[in-house]
Protein backbone atom coordinates (compact mmCIF):
# COMPACT_ATOMS: atom_id res chain seq x y z
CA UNK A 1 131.01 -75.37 62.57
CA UNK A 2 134.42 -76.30 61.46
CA UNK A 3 136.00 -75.37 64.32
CA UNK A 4 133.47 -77.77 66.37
CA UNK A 5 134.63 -80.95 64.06
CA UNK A 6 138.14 -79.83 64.75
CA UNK A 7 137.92 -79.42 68.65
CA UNK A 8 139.17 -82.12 70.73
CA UNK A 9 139.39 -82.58 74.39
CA UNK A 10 143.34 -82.59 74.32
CA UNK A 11 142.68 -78.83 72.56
CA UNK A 12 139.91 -77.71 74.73
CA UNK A 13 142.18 -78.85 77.79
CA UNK A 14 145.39 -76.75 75.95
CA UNK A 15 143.40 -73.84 75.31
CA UNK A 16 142.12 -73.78 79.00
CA UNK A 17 145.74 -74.27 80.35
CA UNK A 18 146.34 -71.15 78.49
CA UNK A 19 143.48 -69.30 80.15
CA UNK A 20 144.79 -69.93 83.21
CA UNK A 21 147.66 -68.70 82.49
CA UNK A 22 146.82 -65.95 81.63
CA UNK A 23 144.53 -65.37 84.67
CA UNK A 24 147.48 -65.96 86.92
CA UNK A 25 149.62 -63.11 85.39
CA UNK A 26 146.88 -60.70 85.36
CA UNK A 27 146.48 -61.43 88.72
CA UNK A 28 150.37 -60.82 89.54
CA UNK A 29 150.28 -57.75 86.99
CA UNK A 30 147.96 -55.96 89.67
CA UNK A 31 150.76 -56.13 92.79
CA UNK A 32 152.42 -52.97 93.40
CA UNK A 33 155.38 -52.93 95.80
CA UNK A 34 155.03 -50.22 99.10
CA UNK A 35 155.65 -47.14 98.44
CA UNK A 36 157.99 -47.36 101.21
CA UNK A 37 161.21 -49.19 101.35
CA UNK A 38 160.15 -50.96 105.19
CA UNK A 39 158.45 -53.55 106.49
CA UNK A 40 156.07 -51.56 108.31
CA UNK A 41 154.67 -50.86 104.83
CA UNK A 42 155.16 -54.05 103.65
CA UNK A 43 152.67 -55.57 106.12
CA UNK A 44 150.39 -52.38 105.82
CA UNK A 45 149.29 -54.10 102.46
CA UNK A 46 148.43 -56.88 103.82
CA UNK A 47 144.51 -57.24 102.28
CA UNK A 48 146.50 -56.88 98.89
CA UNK A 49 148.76 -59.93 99.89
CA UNK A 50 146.01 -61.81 101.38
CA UNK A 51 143.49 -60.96 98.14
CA UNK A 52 146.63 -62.07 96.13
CA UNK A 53 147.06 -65.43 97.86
CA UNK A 54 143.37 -66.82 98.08
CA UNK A 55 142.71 -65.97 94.41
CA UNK A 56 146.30 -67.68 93.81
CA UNK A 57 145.14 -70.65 95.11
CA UNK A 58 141.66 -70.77 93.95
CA UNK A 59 143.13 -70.40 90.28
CA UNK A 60 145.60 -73.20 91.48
CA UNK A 61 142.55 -75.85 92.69
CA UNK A 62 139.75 -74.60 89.67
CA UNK A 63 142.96 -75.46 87.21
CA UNK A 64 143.91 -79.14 89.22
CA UNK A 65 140.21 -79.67 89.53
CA UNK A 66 139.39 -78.75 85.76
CA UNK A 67 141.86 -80.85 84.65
CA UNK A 68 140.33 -83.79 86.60
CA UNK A 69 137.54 -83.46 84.52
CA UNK A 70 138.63 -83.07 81.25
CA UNK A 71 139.85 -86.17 81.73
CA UNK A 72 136.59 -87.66 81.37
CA UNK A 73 136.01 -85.96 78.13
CA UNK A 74 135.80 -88.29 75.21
CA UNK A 75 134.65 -85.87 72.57
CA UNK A 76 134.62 -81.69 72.38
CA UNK A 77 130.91 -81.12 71.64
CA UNK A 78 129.34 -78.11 71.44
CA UNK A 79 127.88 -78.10 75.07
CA UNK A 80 131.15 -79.20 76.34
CA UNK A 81 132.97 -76.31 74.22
CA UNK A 82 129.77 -73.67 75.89
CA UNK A 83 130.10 -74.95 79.44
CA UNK A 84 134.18 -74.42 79.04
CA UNK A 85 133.90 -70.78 78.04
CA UNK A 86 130.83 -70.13 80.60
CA UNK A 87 133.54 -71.73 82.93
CA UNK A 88 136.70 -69.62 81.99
CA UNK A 89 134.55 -66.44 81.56
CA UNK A 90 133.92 -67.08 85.12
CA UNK A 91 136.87 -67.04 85.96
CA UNK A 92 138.34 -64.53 84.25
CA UNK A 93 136.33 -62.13 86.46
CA UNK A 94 138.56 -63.16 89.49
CA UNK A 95 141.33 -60.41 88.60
CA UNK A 96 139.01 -57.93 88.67
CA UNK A 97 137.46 -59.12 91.54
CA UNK A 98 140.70 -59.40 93.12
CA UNK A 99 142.01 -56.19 92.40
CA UNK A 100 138.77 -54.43 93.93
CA UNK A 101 138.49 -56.18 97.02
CA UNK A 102 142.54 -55.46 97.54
CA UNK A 103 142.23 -51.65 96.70
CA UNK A 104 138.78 -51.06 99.01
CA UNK A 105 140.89 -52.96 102.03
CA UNK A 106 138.36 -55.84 101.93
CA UNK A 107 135.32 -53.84 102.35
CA UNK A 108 132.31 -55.49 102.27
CA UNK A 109 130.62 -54.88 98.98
CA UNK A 110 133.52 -55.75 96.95
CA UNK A 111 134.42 -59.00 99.44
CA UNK A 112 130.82 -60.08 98.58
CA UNK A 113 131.25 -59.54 94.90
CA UNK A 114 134.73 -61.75 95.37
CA UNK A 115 132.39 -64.54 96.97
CA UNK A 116 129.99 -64.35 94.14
CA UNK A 117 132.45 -64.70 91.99
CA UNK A 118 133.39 -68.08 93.62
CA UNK A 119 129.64 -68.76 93.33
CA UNK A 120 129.54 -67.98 89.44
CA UNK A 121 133.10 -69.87 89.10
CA UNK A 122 131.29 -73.43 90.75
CA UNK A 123 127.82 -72.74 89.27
CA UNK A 124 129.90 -73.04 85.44
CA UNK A 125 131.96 -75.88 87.49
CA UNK A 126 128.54 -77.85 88.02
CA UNK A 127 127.82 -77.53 84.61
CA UNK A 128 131.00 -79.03 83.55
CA UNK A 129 130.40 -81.96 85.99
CA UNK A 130 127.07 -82.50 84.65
CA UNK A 131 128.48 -82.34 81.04
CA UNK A 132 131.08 -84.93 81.52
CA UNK A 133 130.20 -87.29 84.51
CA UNK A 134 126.65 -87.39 84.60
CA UNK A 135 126.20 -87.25 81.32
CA UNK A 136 128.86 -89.70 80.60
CA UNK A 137 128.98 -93.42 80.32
CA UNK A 138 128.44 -95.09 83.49
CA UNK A 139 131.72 -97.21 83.55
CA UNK A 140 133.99 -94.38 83.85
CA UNK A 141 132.50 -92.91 87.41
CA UNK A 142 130.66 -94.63 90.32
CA UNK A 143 127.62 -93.79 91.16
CA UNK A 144 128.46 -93.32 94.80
CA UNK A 145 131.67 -91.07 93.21
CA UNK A 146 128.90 -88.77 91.31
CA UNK A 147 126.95 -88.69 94.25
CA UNK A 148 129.48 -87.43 96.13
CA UNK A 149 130.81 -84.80 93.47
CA UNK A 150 126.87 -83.72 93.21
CA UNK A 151 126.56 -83.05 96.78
CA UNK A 152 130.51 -81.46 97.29
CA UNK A 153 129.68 -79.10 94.28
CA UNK A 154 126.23 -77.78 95.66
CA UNK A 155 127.50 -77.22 99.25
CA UNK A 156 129.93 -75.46 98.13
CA UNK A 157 127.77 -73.74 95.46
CA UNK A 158 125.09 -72.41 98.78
CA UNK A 159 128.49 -71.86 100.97
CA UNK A 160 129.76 -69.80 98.76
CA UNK A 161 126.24 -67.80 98.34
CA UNK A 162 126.05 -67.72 102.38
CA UNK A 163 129.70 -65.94 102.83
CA UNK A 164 128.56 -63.10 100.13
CA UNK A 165 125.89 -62.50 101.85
CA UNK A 166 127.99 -62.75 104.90
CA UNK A 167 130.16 -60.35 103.84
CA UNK A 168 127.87 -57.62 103.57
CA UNK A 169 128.22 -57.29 107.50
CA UNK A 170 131.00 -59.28 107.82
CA UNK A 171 134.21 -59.51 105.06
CA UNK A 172 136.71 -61.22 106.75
CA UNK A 173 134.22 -64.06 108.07
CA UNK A 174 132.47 -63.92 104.19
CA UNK A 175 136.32 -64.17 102.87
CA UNK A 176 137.15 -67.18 105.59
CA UNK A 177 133.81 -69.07 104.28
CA UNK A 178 135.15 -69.08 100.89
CA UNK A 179 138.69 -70.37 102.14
CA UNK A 180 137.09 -73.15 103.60
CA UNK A 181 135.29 -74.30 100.79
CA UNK A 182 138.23 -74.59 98.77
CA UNK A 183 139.84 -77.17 101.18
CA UNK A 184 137.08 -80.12 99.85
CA UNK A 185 138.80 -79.23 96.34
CA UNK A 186 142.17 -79.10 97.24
CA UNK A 187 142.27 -83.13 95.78
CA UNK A 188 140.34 -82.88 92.93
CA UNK A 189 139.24 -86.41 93.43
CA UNK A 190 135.86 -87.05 95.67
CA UNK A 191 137.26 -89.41 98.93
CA UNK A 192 135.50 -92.57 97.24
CA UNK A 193 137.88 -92.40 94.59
CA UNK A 194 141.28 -94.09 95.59
């Protein structure tokens, strides 16, 4: 309990920074160079670059968008500190997920594990945006603004359930799905807002 009275949202937000971190040199850890000193076998990696890249950037917009929200945070309660780690224990399954989906040449089982990774990574996400703008005072966030969040997050949430199941036949059009839904979170900021 004393580390609850001693959390803050400025701490919370530091120790996630450093999760992220961390996720983004695992991921990098995992890249191999060709075996052969060519181009050819350069670009005969290339579901290893491409696995690389999207999980790159989805790090990149869960971090921008994560910090969005902490922003909102006036106090580091216990549900807060839960739905964090949920949230970063999400993630941290990306450089696994990552590393399969390269090795199998974006086969489709591990592709739709990738995608329900995504899933798992919003789902926490949701819970996070429940925490600290629903939840919140009113005067922070419109309520057309948490509409708009509400319905963003929950597409996203069934689009990102749709492409694994997608990539069960599919992988490259279950991988594509997930690219597009992380273009609406590319500003972390609904379209109201600004």
């Amino acid at each position: 309990m004393a580390i609850l009275r001693k959390a803050t949202p400025e701490r919370l937000s530091a120790f996630s920074d450093g999760v992220f971190a961390v996720l983004i040199t695992v991921l990098v850890l995992d890249l191999r160079p060709p075996e052969h000193p060519t181009f050819e076998a350069l670009l005969a990696l290339w579901h290893t670059w491409l696995s690389y890249a999207l999980s790159y950037l989805f790090i990149a917009i869960v971090w921008a968008n994560h910090h969005y929200l902490m922003r909102y945070a006036e106090e580091a309660g216990a549900r807060l500190l839960w739905f964090n780690f949920a949230h970063l224990f999400a993630m941290s399954l990306l450089p696994f997920s990552t590393g399969w989906m390269a090795v199998s040449k974006l086969a489709p089982q591990p592709v739709a594990f990738y995608a329900l990774v995504f899933f798992l990574v919003n789902a926490t996400y949701i819970a996070l945006i429940w925490e600290l703008i629903h939840r919140g005072p009113d005067h922070h966030v419109t309520i057309r603004v948490r509409k708009t969040m509400r319905w963003r997050s929950l597409a996203t949430l069934c689009l990102f359930a749709v492409a694994a199941a997608i990539a069960l036949k599919y992988p490259l059009v279950g991988l594509g799905v997930c690219a597009c839904c992380l273009v609406v979170y590319l500003r972390p900021e609904p379209p109201e807002i600004g």
